[in-house]
N, C-alpha and C. Protein backbone atom coordinates (compact mmCIF):
# COMPACT_ATOMS: atom_id res chain seq x y z
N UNK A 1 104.75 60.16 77.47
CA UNK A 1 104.62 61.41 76.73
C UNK A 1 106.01 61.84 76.30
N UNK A 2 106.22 62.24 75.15
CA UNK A 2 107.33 62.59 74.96
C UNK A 2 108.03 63.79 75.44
N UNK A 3 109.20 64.43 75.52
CA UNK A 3 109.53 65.35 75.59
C UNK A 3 109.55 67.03 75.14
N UNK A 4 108.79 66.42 73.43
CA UNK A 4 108.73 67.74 73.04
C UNK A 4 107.00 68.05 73.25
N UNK A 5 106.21 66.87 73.89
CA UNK A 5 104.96 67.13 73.89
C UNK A 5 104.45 67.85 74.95
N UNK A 6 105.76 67.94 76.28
CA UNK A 6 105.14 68.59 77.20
C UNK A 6 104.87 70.06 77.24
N UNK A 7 105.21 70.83 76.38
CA UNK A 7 105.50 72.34 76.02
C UNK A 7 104.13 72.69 75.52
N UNK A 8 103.75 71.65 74.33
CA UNK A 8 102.16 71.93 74.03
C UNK A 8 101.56 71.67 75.01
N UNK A 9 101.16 70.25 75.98
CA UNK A 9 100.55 70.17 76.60
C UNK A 9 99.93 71.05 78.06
N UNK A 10 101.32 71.92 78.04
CA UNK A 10 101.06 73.04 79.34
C UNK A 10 100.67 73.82 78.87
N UNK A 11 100.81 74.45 77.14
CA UNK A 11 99.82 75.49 76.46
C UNK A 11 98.76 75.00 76.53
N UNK A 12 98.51 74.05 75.88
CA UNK A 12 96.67 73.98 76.12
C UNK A 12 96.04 74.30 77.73
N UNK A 13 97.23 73.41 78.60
CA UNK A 13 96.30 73.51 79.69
C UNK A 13 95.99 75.17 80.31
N UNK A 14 97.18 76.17 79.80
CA UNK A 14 97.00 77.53 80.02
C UNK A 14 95.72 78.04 78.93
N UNK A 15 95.76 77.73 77.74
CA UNK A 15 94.70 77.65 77.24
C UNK A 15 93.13 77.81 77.60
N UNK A 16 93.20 76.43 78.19
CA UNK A 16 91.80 76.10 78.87
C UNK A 16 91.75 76.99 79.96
N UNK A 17 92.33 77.22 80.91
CA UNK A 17 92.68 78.13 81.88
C UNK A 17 92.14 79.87 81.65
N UNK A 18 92.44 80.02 80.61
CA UNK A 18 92.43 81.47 79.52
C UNK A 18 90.80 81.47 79.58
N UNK A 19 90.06 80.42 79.02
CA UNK A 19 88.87 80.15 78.64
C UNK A 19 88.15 79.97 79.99
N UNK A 20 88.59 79.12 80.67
CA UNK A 20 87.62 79.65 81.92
C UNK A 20 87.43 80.97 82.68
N UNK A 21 88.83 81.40 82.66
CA UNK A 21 88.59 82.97 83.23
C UNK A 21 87.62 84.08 82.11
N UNK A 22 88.09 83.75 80.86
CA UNK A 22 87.13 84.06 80.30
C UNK A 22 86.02 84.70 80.05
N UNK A 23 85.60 83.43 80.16
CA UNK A 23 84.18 82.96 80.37
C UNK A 23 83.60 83.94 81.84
N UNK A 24 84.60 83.41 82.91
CA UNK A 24 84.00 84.03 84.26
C UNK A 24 84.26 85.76 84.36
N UNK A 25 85.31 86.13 83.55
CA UNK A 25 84.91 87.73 83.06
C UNK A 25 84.23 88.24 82.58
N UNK A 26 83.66 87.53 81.31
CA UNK A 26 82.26 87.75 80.86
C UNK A 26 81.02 88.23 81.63
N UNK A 27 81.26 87.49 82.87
CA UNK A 27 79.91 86.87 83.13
C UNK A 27 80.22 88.04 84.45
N UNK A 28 81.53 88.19 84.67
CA UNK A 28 80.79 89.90 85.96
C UNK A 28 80.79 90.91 84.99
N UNK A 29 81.37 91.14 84.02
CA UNK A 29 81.54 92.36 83.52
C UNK A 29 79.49 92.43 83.25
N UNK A 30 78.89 91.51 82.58
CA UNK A 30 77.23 91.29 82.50
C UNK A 30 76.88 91.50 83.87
N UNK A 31 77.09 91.19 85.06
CA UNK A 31 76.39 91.17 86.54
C UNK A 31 76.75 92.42 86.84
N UNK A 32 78.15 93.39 86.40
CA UNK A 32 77.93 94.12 86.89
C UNK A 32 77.54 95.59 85.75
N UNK A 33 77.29 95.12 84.29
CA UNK A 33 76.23 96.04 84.24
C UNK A 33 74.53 95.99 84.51
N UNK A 34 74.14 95.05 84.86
CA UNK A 34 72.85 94.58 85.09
C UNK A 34 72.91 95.35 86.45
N UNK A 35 73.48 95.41 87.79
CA UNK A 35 73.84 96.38 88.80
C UNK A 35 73.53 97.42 88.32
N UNK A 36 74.67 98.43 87.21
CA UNK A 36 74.44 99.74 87.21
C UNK A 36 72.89 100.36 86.39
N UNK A 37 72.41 99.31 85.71
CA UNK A 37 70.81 99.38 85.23
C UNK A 37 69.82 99.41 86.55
N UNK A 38 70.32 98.49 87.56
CA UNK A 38 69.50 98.40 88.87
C UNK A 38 69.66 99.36 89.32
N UNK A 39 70.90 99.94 89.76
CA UNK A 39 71.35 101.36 90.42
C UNK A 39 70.05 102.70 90.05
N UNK A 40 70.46 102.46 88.42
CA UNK A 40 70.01 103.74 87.60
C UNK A 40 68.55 103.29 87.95
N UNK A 41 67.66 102.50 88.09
CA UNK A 41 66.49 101.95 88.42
C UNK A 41 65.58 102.83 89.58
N UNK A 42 66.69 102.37 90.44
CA UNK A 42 66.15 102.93 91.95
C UNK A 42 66.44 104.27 92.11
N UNK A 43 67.39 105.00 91.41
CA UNK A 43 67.13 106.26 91.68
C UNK A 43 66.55 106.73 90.51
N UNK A 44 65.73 106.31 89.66
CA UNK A 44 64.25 107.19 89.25
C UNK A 44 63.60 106.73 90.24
N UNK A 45 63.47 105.69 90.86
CA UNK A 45 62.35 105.86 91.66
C UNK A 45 62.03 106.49 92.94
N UNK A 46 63.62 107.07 93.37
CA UNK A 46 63.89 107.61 94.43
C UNK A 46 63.34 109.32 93.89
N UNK A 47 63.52 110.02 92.78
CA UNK A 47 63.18 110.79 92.01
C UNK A 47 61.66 110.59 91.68
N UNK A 48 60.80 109.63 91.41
CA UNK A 48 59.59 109.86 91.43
C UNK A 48 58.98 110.08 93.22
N UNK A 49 59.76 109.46 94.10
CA UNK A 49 59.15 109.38 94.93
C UNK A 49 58.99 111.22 95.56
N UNK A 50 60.07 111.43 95.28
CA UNK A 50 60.54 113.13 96.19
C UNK A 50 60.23 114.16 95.35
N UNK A 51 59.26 113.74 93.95
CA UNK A 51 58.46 114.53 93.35
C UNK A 51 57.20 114.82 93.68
N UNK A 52 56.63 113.16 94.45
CA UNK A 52 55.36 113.19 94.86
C UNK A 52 55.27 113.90 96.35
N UNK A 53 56.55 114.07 96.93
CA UNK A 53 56.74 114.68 98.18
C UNK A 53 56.57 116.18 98.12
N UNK A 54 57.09 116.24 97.00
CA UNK A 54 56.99 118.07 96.72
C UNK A 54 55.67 118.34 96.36
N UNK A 55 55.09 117.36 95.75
CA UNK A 55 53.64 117.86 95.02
C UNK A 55 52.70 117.65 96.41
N UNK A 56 53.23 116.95 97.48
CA UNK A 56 52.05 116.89 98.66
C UNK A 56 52.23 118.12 99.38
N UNK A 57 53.66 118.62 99.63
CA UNK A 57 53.98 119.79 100.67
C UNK A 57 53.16 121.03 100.02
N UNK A 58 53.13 120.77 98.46
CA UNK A 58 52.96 122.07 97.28
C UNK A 58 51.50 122.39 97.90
N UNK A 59 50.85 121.20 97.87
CA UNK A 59 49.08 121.42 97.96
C UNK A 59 48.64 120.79 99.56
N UNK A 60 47.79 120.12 99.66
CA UNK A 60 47.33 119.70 100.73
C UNK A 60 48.01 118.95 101.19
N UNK A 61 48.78 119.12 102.33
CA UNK A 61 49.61 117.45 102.94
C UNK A 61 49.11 116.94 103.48
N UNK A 62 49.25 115.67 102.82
CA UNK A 62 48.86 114.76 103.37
C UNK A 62 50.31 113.85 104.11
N UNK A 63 50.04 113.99 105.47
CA UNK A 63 51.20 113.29 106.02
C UNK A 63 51.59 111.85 105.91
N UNK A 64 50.13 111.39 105.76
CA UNK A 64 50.29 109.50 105.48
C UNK A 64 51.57 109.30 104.26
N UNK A 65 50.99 110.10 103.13
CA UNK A 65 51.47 109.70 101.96
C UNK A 65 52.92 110.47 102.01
N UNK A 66 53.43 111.71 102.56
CA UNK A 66 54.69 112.45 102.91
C UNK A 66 55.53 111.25 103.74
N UNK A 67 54.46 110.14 104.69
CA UNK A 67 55.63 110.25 105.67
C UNK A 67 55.98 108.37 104.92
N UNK A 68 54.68 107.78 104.15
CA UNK A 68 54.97 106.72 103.39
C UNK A 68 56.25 106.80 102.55
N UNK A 69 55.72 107.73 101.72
CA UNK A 69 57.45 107.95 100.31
C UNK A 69 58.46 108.43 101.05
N UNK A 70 58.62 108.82 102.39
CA UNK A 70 60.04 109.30 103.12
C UNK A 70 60.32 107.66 103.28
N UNK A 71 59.48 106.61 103.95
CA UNK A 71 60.09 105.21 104.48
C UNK A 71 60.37 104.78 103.31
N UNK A 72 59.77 105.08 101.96
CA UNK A 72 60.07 104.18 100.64
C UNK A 72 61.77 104.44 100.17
N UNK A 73 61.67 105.84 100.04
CA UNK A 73 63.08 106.82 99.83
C UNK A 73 64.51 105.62 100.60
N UNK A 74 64.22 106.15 101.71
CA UNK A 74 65.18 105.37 102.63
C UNK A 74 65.12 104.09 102.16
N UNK A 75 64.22 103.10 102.25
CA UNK A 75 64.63 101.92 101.74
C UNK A 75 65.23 101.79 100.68
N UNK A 76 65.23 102.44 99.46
CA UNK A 76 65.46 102.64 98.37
C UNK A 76 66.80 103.07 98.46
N UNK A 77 67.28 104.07 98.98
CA UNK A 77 68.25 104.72 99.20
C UNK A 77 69.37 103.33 99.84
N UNK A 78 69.25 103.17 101.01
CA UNK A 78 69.80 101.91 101.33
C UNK A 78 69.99 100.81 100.44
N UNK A 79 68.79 100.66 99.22
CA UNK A 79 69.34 99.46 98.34
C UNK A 79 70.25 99.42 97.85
N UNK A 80 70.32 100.97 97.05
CA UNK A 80 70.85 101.53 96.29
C UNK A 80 72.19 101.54 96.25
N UNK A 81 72.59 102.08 97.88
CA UNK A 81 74.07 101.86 98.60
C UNK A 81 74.80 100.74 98.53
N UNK A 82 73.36 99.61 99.17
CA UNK A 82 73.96 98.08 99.04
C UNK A 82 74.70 97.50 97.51
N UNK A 83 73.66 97.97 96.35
CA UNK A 83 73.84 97.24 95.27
C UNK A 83 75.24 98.59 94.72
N UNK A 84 75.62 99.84 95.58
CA UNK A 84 76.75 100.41 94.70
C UNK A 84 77.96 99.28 95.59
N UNK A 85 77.92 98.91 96.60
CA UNK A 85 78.99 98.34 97.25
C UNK A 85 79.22 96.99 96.40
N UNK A 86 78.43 96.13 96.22
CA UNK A 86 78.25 95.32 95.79
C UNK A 86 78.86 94.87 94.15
N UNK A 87 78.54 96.28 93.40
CA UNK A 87 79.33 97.13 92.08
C UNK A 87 80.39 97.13 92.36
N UNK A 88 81.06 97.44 93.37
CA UNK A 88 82.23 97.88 94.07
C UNK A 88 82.71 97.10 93.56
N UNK A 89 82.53 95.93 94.67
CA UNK A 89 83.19 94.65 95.06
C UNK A 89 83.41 93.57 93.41
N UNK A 90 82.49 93.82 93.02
CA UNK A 90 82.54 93.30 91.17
C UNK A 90 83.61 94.02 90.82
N UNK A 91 83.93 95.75 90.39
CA UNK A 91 85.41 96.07 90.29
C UNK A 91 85.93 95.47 90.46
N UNK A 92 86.41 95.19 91.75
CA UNK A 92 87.45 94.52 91.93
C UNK A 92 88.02 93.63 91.79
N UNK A 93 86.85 92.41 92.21
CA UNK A 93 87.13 91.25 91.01
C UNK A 93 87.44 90.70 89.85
N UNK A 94 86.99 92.37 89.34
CA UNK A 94 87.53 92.08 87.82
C UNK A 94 89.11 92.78 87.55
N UNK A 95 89.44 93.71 88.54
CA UNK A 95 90.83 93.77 88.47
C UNK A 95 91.85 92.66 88.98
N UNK A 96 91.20 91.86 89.49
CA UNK A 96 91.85 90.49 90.06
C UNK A 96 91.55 89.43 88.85
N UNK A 97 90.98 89.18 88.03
CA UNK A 97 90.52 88.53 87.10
C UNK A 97 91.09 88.90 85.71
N UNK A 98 91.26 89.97 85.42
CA UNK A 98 92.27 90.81 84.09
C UNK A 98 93.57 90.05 84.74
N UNK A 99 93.84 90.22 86.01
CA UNK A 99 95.61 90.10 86.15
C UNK A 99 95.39 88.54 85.72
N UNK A 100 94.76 87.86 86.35
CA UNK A 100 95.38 86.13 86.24
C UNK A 100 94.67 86.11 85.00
N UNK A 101 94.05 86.33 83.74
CA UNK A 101 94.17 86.67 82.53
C UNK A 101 95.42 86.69 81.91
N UNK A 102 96.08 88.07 81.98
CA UNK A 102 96.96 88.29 81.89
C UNK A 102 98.45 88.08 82.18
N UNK A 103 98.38 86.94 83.59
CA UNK A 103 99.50 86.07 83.48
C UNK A 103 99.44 84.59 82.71
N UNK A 104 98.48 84.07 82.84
CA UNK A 104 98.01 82.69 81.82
C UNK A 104 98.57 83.29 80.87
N UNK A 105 97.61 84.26 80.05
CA UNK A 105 98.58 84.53 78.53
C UNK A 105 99.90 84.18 78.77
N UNK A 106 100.77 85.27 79.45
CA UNK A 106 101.87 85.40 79.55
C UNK A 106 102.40 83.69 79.57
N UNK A 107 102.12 82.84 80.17
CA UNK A 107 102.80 81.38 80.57
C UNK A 107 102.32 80.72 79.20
N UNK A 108 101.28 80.95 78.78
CA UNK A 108 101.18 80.34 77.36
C UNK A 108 102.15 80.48 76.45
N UNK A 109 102.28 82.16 76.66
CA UNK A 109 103.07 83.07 75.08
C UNK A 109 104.49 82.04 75.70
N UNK A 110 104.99 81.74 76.66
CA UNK A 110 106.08 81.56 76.97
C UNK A 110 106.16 79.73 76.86
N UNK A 111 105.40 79.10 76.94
CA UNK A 111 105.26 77.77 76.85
C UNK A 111 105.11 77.20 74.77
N UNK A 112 104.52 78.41 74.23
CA UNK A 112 104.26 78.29 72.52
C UNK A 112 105.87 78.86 72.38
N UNK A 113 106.46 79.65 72.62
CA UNK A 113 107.89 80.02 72.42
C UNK A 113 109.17 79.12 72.69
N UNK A 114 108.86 78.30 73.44
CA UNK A 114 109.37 77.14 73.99
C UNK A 114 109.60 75.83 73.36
N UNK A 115 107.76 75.90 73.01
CA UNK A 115 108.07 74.80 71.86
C UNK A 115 108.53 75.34 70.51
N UNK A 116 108.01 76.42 70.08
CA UNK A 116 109.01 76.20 69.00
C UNK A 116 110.05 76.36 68.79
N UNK A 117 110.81 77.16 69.57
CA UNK A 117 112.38 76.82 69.45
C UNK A 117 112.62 75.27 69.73
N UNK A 118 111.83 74.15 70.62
CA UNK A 118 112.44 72.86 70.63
C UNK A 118 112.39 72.44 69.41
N UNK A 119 110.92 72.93 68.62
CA UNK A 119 110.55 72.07 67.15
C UNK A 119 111.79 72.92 66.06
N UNK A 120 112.24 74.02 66.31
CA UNK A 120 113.04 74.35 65.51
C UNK A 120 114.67 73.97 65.79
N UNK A 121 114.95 73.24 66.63
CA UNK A 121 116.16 72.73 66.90
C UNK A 121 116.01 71.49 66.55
N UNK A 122 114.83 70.63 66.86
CA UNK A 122 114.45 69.43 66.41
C UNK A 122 114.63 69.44 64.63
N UNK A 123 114.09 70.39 63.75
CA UNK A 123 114.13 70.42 62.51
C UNK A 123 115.51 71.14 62.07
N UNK A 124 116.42 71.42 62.85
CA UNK A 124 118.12 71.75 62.33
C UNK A 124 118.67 70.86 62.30
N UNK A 125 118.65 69.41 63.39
CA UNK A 125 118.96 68.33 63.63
C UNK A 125 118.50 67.72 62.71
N UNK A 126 117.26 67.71 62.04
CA UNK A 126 117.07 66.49 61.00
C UNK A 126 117.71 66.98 59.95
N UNK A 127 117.13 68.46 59.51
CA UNK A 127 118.38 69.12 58.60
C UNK A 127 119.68 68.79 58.18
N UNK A 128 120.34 68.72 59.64
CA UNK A 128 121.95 68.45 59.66
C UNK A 128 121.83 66.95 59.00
N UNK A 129 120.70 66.34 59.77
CA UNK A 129 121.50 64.52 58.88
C UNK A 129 121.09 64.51 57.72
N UNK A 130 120.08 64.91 57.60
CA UNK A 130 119.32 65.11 55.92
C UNK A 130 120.70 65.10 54.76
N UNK A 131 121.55 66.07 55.29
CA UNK A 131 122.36 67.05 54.95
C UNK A 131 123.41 65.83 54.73
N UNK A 132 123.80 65.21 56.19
CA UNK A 132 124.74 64.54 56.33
C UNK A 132 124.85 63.56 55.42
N UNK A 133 123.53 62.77 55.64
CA UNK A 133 123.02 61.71 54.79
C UNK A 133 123.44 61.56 53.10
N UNK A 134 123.13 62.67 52.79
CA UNK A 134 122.86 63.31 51.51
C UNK A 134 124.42 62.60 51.03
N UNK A 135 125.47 63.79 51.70
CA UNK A 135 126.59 64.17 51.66
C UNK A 135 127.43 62.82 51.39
N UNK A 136 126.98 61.80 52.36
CA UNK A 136 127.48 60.42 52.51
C UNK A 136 127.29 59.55 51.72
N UNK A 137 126.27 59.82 50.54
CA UNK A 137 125.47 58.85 50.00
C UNK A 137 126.66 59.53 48.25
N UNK A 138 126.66 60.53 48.38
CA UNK A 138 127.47 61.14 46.82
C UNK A 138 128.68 60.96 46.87
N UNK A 139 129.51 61.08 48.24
CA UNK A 139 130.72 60.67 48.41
C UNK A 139 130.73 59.47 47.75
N UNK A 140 129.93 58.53 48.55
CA UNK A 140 130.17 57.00 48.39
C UNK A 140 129.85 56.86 46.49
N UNK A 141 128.51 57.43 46.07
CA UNK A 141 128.87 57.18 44.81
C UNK A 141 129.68 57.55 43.82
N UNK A 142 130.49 59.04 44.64
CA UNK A 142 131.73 59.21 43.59
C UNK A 142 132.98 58.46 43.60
N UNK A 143 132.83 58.01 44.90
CA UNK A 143 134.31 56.63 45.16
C UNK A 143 133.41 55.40 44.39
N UNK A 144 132.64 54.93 44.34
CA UNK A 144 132.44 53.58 43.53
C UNK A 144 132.43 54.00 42.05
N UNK A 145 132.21 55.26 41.51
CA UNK A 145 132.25 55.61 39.98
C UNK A 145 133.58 55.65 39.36
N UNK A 146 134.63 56.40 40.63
CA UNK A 146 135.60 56.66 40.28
C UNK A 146 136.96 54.88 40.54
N UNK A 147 136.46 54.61 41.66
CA UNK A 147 136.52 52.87 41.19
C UNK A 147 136.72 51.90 40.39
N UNK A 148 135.74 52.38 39.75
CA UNK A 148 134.75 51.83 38.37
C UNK A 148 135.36 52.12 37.08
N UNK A 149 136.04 52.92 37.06
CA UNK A 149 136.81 53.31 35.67
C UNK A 149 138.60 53.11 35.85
């Protein structure tokens, strides 16, 4: 591999790198709104349930059905907790997931800057002989013209 190829080759591989995190940010930032739809889920139903509680105390209680939607509540309630911790814990991941985002870029931006200053020192150098070349080639034909006469 050559020398000036290794500068691209560590961009791409930050590249690909970029693209998998990506991809895997995508995919909590989706899990964890599908969570806060679940969240919002269970507490209507925690809300239908402690409506039907009020409407039993309101009229005839019935304790079966008072003391049923109290065990539903609680379970519910507990899901609810589980799947906010759980939300939580997605935060966070995704503040851990923005950063190594955000350093890949960074090693890319710094690996594409790299190469092109090599490709632009590489193209002063051909410049210069271009130049040189040039220079060497008019000399020589003004000494054989002037020669010549």
């Amino acid at each position: 591999m050559a020398k000036s190829e290794i500068w691209s080759v560590l961009s791409s591989k930050e590249s690909s790198s970029l693209n998998r995190l990506n991809a895997k940010l995508e995919a909590t930032v989706a899990e964890q709104h599908r969570l806060e739809e679940k969240i919002a889920d269970i507490g209507n139903y925690i809300e239908e349930y402690q409506a039907r509680i009020r409407e039993a105390s309101a009229g005839q209680a019935d304790f079966k059905v008072m003391h049923h939607s109290m065990n539903l509540i609680s379970q519910l309630t507990a899901a609810q907790a589980n799947l906010r911790q759980v939300h939580a814990e997605l935060g966070h991941s995704l503040v851990g997931l923005r950063a190594r985002v955000t350093h890949h870029e960074m090693e890319r931006l710094k690996y594409n800057k790299i190469e092109a200053r090599q490709q632009d020192k590489l193209n002063a150098a051909v410049e210069k002989r271009s130049t040189a070349l040039s220079d060497a080639m008019a000399m020589q034909q003004f000494v054989s013209s002037a020669a010549s006469r």
